[in-house]
PDB file of N, CA and C in Angstrom:
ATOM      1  N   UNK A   1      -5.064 -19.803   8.930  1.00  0.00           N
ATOM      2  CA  UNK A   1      -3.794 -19.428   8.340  1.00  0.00           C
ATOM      3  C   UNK A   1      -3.996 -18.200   7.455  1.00  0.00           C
ATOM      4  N   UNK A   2      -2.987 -17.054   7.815  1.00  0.00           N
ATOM      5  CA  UNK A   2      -3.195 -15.622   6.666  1.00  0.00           C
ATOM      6  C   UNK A   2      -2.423 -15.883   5.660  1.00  0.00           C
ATOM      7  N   UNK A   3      -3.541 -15.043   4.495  1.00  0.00           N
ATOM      8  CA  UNK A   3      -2.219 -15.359   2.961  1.00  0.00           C
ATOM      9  C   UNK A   3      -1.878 -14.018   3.314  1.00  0.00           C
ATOM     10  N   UNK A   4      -0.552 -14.490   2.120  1.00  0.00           N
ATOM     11  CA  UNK A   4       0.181 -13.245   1.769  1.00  0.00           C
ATOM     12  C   UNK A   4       0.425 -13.279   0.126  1.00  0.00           C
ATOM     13  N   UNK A   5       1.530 -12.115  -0.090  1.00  0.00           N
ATOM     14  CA  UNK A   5       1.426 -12.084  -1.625  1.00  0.00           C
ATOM     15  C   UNK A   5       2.320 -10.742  -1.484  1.00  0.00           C
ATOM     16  N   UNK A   6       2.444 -11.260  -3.077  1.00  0.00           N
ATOM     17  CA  UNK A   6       3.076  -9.275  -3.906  1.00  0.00           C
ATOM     18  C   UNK A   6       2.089  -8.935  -4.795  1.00  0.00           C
ATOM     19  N   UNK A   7       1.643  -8.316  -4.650  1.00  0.00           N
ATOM     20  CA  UNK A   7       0.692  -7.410  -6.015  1.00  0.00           C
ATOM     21  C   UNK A   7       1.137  -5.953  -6.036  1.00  0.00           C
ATOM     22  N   UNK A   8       0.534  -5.222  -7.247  1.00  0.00           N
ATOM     23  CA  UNK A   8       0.636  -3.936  -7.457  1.00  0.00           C
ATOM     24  C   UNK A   8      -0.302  -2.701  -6.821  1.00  0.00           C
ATOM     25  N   UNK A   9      -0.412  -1.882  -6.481  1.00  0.00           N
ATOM     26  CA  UNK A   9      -1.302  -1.594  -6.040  1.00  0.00           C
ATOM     27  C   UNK A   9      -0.864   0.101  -6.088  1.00  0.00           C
ATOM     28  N   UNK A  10      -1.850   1.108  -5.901  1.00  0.00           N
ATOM     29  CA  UNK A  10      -2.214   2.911  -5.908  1.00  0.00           C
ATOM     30  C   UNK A  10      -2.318   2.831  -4.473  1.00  0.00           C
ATOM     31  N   UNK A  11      -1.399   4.198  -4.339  1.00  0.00           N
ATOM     32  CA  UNK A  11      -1.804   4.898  -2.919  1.00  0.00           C
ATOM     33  C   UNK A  11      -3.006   6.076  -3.172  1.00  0.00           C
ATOM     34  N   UNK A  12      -4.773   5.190  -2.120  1.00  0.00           N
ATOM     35  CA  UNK A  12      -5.457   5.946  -2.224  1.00  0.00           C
ATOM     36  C   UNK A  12      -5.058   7.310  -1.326  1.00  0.00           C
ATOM     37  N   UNK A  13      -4.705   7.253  -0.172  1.00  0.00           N
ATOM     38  CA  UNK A  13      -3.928   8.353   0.681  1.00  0.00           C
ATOM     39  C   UNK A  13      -2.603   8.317   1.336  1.00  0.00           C
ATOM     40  N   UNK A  14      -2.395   9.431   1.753  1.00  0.00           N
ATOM     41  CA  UNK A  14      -1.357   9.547   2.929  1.00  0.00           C
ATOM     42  C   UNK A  14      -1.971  10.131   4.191  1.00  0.00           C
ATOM     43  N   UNK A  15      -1.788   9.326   5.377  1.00  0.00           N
ATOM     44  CA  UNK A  15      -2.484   9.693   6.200  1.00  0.00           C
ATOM     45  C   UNK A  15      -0.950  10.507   7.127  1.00  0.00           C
ATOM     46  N   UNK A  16      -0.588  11.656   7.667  1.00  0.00           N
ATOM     47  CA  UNK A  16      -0.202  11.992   7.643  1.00  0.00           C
ATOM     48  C   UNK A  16       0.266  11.960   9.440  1.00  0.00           C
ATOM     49  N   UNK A  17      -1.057  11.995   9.918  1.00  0.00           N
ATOM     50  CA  UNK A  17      -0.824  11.925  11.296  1.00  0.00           C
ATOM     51  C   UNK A  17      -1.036  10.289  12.017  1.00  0.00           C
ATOM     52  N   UNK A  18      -1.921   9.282  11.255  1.00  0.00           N
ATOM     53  CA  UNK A  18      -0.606   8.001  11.422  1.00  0.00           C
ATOM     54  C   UNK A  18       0.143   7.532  10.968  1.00  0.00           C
ATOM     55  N   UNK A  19       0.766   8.500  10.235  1.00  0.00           N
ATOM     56  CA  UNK A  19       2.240   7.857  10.106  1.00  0.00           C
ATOM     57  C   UNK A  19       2.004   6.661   8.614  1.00  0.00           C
ATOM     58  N   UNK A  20       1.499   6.354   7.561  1.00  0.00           N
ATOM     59  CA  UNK A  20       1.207   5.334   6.979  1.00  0.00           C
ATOM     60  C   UNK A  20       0.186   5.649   5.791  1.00  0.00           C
ATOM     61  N   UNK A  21       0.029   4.962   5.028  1.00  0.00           N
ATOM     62  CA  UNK A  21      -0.695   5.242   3.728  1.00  0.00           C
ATOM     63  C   UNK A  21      -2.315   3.861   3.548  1.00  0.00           C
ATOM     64  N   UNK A  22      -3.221   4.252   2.770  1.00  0.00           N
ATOM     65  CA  UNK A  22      -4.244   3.905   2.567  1.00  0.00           C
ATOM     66  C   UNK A  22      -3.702   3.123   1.362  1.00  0.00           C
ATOM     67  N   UNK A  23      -3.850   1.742   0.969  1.00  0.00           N
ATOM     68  CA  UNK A  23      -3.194   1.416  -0.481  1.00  0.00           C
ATOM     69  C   UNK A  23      -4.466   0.734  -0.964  1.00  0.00           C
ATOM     70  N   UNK A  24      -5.207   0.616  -2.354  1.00  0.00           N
ATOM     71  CA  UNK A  24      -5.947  -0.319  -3.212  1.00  0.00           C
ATOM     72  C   UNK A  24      -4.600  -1.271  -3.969  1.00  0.00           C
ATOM     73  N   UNK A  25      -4.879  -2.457  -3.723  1.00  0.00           N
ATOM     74  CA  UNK A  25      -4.168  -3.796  -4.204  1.00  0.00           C
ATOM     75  C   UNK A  25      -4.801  -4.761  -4.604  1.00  0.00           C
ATOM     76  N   UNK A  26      -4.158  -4.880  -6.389  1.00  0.00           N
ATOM     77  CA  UNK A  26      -5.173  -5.485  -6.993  1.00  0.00           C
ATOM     78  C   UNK A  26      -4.939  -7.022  -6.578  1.00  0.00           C
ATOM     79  N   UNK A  27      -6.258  -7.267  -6.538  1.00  0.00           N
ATOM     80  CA  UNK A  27      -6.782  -8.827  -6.661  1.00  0.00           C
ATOM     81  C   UNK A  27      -7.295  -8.959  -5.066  1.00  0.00           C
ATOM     82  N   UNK A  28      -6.847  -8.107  -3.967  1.00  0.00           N
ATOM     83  CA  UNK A  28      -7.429  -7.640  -2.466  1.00  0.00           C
ATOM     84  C   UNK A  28      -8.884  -7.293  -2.190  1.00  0.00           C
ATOM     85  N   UNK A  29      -9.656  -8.245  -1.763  1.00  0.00           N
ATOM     86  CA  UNK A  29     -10.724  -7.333  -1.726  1.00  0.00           C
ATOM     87  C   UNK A  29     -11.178  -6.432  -0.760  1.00  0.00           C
ATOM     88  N   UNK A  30     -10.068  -6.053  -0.042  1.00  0.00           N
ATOM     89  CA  UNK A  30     -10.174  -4.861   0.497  1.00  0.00           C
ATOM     90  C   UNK A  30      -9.100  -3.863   0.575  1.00  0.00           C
ATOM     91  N   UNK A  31      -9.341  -2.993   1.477  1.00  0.00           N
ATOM     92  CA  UNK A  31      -8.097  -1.688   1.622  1.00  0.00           C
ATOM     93  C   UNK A  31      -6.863  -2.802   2.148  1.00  0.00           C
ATOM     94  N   UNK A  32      -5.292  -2.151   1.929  1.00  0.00           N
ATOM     95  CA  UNK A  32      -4.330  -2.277   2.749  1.00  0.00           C
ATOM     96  C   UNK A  32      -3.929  -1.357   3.531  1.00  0.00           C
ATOM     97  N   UNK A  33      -3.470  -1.369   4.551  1.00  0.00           N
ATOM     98  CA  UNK A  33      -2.886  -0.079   5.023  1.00  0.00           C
ATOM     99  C   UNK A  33      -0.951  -0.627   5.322  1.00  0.00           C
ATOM    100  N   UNK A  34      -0.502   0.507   4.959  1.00  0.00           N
ATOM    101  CA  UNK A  34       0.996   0.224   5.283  1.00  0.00           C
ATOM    102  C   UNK A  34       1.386   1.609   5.706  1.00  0.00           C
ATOM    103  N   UNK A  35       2.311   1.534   6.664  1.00  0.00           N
ATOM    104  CA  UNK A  35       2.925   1.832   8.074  1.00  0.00           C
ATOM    105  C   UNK A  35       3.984   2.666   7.291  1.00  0.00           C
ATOM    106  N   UNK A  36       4.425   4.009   7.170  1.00  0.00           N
ATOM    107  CA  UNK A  36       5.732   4.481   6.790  1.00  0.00           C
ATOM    108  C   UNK A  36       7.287   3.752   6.596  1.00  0.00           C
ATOM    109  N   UNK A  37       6.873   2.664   8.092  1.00  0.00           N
ATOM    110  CA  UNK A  37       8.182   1.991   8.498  1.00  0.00           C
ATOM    111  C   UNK A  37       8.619   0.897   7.177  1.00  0.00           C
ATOM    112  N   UNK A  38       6.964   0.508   6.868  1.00  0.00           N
ATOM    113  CA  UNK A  38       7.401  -0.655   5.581  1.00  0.00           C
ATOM    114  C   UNK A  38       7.876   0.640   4.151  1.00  0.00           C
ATOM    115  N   UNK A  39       7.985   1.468   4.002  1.00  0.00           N
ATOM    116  CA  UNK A  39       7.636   1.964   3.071  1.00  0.00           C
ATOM    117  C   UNK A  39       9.556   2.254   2.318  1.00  0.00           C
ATOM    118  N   UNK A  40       9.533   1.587   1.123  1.00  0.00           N
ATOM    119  CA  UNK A  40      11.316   1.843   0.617  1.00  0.00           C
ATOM    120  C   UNK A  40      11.706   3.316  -0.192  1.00  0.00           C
ATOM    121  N   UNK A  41      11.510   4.501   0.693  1.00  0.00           N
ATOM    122  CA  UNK A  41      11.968   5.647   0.396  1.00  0.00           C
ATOM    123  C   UNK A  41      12.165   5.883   0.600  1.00  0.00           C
ATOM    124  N   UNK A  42      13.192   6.812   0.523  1.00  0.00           N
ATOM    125  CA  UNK A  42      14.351   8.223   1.564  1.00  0.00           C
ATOM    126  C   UNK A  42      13.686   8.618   2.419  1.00  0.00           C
ATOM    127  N   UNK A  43      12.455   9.228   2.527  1.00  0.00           N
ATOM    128  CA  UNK A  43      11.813  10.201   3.314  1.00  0.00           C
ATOM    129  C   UNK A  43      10.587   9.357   4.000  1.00  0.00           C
ATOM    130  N   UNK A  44      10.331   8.001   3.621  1.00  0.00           N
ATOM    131  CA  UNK A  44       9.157   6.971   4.467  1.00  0.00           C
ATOM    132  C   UNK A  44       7.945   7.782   3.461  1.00  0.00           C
ATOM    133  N   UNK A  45       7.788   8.868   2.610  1.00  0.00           N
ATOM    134  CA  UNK A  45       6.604   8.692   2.712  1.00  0.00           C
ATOM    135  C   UNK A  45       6.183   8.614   1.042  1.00  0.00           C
ATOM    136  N   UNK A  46       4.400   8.682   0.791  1.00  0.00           N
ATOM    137  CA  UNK A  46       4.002   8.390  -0.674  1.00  0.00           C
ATOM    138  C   UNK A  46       2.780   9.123  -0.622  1.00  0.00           C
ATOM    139  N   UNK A  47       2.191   9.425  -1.958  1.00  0.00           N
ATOM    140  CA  UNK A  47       1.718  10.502  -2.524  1.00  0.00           C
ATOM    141  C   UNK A  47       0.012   9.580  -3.294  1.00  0.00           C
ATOM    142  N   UNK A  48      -0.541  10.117  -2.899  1.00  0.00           N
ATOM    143  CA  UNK A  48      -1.971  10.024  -3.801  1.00  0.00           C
ATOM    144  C   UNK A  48      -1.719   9.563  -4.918  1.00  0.00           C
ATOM    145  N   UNK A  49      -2.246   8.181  -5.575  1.00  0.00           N
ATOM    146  CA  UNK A  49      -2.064   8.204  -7.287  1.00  0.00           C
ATOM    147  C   UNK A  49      -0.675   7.454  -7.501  1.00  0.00           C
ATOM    148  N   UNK A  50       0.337   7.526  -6.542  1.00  0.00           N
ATOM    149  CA  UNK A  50       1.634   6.314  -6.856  1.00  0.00           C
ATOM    150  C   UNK A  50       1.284   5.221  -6.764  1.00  0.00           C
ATOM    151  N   UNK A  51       1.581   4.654  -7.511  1.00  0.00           N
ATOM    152  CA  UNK A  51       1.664   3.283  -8.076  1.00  0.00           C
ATOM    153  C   UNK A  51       2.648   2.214  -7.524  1.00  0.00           C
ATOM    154  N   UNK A  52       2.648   1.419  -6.771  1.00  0.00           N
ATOM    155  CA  UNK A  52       3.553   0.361  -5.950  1.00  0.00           C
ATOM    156  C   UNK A  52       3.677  -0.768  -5.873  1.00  0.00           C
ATOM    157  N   UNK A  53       4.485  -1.893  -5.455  1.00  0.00           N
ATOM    158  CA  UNK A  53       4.454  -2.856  -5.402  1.00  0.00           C
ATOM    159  C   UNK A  53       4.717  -2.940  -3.876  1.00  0.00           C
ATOM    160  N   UNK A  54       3.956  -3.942  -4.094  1.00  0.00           N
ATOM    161  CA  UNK A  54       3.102  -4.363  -2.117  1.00  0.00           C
ATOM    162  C   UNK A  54       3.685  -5.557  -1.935  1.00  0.00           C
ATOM    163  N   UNK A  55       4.009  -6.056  -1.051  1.00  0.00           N
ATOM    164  CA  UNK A  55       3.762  -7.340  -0.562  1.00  0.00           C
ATOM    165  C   UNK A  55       3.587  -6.848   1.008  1.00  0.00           C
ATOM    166  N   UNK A  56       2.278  -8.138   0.530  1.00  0.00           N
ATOM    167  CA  UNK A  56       1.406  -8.065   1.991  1.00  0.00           C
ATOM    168  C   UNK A  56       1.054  -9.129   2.690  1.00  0.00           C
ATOM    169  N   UNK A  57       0.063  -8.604   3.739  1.00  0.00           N
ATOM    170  CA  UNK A  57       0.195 -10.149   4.469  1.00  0.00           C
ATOM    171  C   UNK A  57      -1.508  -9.887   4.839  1.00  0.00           C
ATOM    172  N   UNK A  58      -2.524 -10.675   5.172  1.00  0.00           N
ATOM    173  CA  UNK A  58      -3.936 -10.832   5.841  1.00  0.00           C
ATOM    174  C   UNK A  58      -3.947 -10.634   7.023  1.00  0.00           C
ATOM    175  N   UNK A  59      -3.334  -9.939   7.888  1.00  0.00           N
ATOM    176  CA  UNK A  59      -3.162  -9.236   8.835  1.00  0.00           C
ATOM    177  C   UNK A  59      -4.154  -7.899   9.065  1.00  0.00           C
ATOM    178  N   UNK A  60      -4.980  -7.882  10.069  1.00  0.00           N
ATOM    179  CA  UNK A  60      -5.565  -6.065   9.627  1.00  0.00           C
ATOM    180  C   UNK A  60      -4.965  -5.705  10.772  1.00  0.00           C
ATOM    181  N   UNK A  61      -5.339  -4.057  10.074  1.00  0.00           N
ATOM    182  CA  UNK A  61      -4.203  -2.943  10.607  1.00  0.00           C
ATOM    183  C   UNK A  61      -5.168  -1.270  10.495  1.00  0.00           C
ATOM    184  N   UNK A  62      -4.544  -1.178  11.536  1.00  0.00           N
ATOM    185  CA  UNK A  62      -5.613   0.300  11.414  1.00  0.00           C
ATOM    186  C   UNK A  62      -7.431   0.245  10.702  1.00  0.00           C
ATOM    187  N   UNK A  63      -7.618  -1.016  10.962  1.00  0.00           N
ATOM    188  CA  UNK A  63      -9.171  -1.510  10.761  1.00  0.00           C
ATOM    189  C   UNK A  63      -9.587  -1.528   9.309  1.00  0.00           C
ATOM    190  N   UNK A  64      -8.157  -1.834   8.838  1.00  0.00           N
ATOM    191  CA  UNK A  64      -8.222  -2.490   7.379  1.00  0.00           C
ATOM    192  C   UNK A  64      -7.861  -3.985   7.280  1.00  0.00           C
ATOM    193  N   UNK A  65      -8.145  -4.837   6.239  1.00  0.00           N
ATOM    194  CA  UNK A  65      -8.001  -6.271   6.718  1.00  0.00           C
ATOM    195  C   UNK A  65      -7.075  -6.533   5.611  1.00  0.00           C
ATOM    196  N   UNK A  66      -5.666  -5.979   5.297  1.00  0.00           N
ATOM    197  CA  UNK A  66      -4.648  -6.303   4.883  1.00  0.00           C
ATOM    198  C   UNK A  66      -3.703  -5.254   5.449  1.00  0.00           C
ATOM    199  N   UNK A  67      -2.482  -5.955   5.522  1.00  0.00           N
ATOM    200  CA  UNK A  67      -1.044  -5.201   5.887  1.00  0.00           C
ATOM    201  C   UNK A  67       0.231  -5.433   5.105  1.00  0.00           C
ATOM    202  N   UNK A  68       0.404  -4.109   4.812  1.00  0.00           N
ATOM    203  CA  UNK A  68       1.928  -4.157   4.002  1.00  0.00           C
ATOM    204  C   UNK A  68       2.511  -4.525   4.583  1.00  0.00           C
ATOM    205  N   UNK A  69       3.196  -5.398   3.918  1.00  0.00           N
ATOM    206  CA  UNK A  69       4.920  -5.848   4.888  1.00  0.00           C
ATOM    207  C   UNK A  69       5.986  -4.646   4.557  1.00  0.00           C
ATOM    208  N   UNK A  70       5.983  -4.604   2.980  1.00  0.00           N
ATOM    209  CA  UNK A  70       7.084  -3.530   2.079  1.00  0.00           C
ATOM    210  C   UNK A  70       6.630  -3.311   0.909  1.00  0.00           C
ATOM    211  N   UNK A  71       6.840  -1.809   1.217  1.00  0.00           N
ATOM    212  CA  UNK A  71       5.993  -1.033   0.141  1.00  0.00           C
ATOM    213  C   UNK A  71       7.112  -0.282  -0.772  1.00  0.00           C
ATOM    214  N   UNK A  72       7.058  -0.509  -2.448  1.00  0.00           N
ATOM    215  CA  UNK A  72       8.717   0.321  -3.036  1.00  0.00           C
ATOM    216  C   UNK A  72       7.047   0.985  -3.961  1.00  0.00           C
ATOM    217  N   UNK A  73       8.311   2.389  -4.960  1.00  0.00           N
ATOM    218  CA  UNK A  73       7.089   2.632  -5.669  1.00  0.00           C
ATOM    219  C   UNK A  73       7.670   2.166  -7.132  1.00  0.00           C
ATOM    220  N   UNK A  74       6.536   2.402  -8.285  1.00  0.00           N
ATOM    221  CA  UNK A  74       6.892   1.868  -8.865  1.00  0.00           C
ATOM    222  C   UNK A  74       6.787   2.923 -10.334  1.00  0.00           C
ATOM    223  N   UNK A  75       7.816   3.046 -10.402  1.00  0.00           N
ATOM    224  CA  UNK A  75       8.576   4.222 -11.331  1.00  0.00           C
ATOM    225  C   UNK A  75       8.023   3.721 -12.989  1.00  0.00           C
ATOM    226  N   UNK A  76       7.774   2.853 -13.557  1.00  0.00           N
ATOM    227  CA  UNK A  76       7.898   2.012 -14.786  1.00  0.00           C
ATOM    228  C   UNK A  76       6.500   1.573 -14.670  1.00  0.00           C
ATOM    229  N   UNK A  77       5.503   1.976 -14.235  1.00  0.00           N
ATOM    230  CA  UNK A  77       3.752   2.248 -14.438  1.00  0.00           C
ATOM    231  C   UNK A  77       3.416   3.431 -13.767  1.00  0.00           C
ATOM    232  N   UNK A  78       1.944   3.551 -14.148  1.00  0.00           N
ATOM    233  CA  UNK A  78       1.140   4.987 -14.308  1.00  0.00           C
ATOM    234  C   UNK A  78      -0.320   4.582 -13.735  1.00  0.00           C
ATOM    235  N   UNK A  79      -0.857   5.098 -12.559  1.00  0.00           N
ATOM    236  CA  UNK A  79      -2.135   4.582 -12.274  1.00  0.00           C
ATOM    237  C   UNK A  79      -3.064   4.983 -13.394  1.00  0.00           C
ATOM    238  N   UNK A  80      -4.139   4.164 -13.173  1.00  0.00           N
ATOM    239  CA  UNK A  80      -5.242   4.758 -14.555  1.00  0.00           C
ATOM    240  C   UNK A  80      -6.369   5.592 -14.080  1.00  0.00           C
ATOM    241  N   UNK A  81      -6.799   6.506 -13.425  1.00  0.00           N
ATOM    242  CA  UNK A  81      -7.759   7.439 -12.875  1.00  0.00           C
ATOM    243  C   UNK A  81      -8.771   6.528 -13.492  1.00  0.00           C
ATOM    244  N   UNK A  82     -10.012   6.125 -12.271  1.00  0.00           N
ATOM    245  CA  UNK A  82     -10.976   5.466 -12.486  1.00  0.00           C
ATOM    246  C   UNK A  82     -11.335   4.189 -13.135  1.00  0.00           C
ATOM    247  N   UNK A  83     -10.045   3.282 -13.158  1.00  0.00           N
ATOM    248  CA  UNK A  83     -10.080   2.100 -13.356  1.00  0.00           C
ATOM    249  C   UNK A  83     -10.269   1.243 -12.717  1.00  0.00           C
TER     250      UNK A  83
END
C-alpha cells in the first residue's frame, strides 16, 4: 500500500523540456517530481527556490520515488538557502 500526504516542500528545478519540476519535501526521503499538469498556476510552471505545498502520493515518477498529485505555491514562507 503507497502513502500519501501534504507537506511543504522547495522547487529544486524546473525541468523545462519534461514538462515538470524537481521538488525536496520535507519529511520525504527522497526527491518528488511533479508534472506541470499538477501544478496550481496560470502558466503550469515554478521557479528554483519556491516554496510549496505538495500533496503527494509514493508513486515514482520520472525515476523519483514520490509524485505530486497538486502542487500550489506558497506565497506566506521563504525557503532557507542551505537548510
Amino acid at each position: 500500500m503507497s502513502r500519501s500526504g501534504t507537506s511543504v516542500g522547495t522547487v529544486v528545478r524546473w525541468d523545462e523540456q519534461a514538462h515538470g519540476a524537481l521538488l525536496e519535501v520535507s519529511g520525504l526521503p527522497g526527491d518528488c517530481w511533479a508534472d506541470a499538469s499538477v501544478v496550481d498556476t496560470a502558466d503550469g510552471t515554478l521557479r528554483a527556490g519556491q516554496v510549496v505545498s505538495v500533496q503527494w502520493t509514493e508513486e515514482p515518477e520520472h525515476g523519483r520515488p514520490f509524485r505530486a498529485v497538486r502542487v500550489q505555491r506558497r506565497e506566506d514562507l521563504q525557503a532557507t538557502p542551505g537548510a
